[in-house]
Protein backbone atom coordinates (compact mmCIF):
# COMPACT_ATOMS: atom_id res chain seq x y z
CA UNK A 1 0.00 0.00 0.00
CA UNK A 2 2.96 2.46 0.54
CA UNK A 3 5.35 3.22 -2.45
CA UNK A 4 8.44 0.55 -3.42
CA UNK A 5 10.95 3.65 -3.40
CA UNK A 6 11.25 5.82 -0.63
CA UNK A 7 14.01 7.83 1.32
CA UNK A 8 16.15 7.34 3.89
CA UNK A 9 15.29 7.33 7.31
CA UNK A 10 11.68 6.40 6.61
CA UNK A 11 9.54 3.37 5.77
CA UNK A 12 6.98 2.06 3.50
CA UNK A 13 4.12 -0.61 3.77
CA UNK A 14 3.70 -3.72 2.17
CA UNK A 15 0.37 -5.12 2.09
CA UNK A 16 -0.39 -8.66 1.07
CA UNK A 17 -4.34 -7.62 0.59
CA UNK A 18 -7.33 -9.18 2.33
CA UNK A 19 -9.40 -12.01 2.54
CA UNK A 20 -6.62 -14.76 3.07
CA UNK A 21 -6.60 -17.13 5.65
CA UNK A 22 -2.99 -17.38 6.51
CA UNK A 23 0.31 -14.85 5.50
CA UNK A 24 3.66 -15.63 5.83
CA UNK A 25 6.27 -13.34 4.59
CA UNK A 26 9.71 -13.63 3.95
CA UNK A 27 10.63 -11.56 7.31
CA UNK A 28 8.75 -14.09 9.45
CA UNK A 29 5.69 -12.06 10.24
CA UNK A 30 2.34 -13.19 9.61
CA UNK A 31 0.07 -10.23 9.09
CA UNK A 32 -1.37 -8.42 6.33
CA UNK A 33 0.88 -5.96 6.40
CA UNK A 34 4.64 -4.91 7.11
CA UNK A 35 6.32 -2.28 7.31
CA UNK A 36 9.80 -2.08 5.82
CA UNK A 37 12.35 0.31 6.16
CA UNK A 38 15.56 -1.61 4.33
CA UNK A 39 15.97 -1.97 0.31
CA UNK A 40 15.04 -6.10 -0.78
CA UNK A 41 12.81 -8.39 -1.93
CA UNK A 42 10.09 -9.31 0.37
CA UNK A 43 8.52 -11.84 -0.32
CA UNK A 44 4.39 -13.06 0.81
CA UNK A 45 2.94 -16.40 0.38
CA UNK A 46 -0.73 -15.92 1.25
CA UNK A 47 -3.28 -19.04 1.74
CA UNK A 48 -6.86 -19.15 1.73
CA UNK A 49 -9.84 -20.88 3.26
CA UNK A 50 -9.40 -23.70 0.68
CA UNK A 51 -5.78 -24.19 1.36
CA UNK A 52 -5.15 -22.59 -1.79
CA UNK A 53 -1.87 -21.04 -1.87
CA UNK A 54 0.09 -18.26 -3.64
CA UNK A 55 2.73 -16.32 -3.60
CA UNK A 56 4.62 -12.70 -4.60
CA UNK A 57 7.10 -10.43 -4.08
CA UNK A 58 7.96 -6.82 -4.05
CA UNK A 59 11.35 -4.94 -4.28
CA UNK A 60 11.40 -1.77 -2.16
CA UNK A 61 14.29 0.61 -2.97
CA UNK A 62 15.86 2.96 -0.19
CA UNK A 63 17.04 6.36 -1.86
CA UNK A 64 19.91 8.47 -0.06
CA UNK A 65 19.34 11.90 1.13
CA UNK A 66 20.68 14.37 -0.16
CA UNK A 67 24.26 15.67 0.90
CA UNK A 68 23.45 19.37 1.32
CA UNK A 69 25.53 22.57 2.67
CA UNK A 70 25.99 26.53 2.82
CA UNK A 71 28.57 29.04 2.99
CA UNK A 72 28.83 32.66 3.10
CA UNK A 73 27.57 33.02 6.74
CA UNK A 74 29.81 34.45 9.48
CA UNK A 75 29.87 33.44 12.73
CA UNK A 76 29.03 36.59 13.51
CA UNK A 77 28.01 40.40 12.77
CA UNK A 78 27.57 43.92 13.64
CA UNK A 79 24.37 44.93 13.46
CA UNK A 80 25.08 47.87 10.70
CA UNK A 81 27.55 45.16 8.46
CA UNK A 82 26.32 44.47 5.10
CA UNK A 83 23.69 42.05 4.02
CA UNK A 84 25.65 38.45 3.38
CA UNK A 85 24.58 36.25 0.63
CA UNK A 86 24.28 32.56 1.26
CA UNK A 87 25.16 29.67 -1.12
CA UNK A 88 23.63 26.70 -0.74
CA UNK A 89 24.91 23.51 -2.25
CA UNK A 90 23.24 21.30 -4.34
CA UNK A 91 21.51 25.01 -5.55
CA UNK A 92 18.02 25.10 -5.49
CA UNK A 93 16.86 25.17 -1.87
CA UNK A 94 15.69 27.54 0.62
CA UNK A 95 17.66 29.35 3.41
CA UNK A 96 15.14 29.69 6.31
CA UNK A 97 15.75 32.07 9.93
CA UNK A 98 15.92 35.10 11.06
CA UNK A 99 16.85 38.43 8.78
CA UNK A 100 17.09 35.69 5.36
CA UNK A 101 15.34 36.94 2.55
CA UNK A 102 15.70 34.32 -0.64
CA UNK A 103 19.41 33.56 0.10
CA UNK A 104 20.13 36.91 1.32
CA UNK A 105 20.96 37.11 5.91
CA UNK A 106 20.39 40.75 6.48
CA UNK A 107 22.44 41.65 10.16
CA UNK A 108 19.52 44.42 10.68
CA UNK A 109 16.27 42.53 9.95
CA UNK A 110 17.62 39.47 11.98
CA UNK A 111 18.33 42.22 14.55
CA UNK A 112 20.74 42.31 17.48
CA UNK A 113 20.95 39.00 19.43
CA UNK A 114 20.89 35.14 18.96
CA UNK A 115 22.44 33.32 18.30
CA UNK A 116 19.93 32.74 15.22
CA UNK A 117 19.83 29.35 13.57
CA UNK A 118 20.41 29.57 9.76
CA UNK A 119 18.78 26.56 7.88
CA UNK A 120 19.65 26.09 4.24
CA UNK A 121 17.27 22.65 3.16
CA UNK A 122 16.84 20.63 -0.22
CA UNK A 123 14.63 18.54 -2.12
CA UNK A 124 15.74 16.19 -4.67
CA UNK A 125 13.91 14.47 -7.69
CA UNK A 126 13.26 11.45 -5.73
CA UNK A 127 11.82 13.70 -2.85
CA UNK A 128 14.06 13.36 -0.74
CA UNK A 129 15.39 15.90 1.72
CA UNK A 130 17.59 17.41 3.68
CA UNK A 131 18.86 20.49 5.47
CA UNK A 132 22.23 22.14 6.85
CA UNK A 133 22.00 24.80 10.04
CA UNK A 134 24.72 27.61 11.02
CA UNK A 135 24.44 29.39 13.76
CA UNK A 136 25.35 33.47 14.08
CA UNK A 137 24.96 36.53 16.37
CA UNK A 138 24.05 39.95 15.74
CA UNK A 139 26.27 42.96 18.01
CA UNK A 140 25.76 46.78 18.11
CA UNK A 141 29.37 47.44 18.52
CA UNK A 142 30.54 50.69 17.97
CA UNK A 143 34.17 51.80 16.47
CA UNK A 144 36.12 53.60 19.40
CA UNK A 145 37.08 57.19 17.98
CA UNK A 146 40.50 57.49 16.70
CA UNK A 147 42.79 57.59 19.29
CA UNK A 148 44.61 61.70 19.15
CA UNK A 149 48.58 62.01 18.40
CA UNK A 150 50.90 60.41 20.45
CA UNK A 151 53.14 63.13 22.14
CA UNK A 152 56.47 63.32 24.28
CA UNK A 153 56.31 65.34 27.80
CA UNK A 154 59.23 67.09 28.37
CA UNK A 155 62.17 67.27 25.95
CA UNK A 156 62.33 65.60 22.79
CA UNK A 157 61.33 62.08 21.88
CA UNK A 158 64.89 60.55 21.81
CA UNK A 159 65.56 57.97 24.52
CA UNK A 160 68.70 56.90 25.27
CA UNK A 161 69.36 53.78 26.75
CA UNK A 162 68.82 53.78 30.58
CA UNK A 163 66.83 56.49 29.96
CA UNK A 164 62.93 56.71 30.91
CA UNK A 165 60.74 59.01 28.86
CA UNK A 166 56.94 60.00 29.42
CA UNK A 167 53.99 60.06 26.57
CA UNK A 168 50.40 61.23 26.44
């Protein structure tokens, strides 16, 4: 009842159909139905009231997920830094969190805190998929002013060794 090729991680049901006295598949069970969640050949030899018996199999396939990744986020930014743009690999997915617009992470729309969780996730043709997560903060540092011209006190700015010499 379930489809033969699925992904990864999940399962799919086989079912013998009803009406038979006895089942027996190839895993041992004796039910209807089973769920699988391994690529084979599963066999079911089904019986009915008349001792009538027949048999069949189905081959389930077991697709990967998809290896998937993004760079271009830093682990971390002022809140007044320029927008970063992600890149997401295989292309084609969707960044998801706070401040992303399409595969844009804008410091200012996330705004200042986190640290924000940064999902980049893809779908393949088999429909299977997957997702990759980063993790950044947003500051509101401020640049110190310039410090002012260093400057001797007293005398020049020659020291000579054993000397001591002041500056402000």
């Amino acid at each position: 009842s379930g489809p033969l090729s699925f992904c990864a991680g999940s399962s799919t049901t086989l079912n013998a159909g009803a009406g038979f006295s006895y089942y027996l598949w190839s895993t041992s069970e004796t039910t209807q139905t089973i769920s699988v969640n391994s690529a084979g050949t599963f066999t079911v030899t089904v019986t009915n009231a008349n001792s009538c018996s027949g048999s069949t199999s189905a081959i389930t396939t077991v697709n990967p997920l998809p290896t998937v990744s993004f760079s271009g986020l830093a682990s971390s930014y002022n809140v007044n830094d320029p927008a970063a743009t992600l890149t997401g690999s295989p292309s084609g997915g969707n960044c998801n969190g706070p401040g992303i617009s399409g595969n844009t992470f804008t410091p200012s729309t996330a705004g200042v805190g986190g640290p924000y969780t940064i999902t980049y996730s893809f779908t393949d043709g088999n429909g299977c998929s997957n997702s990759s997560s980063q993790q950044t903060t947003v500051n509101n540092c401020v640049m110190p002013a310039q410090p002012g011209t260093i400057s001797t006190i007293g005398g020049t700015a020659k020291v000579c060794p054993g000397d001591t010499k002041s500056y402000s």
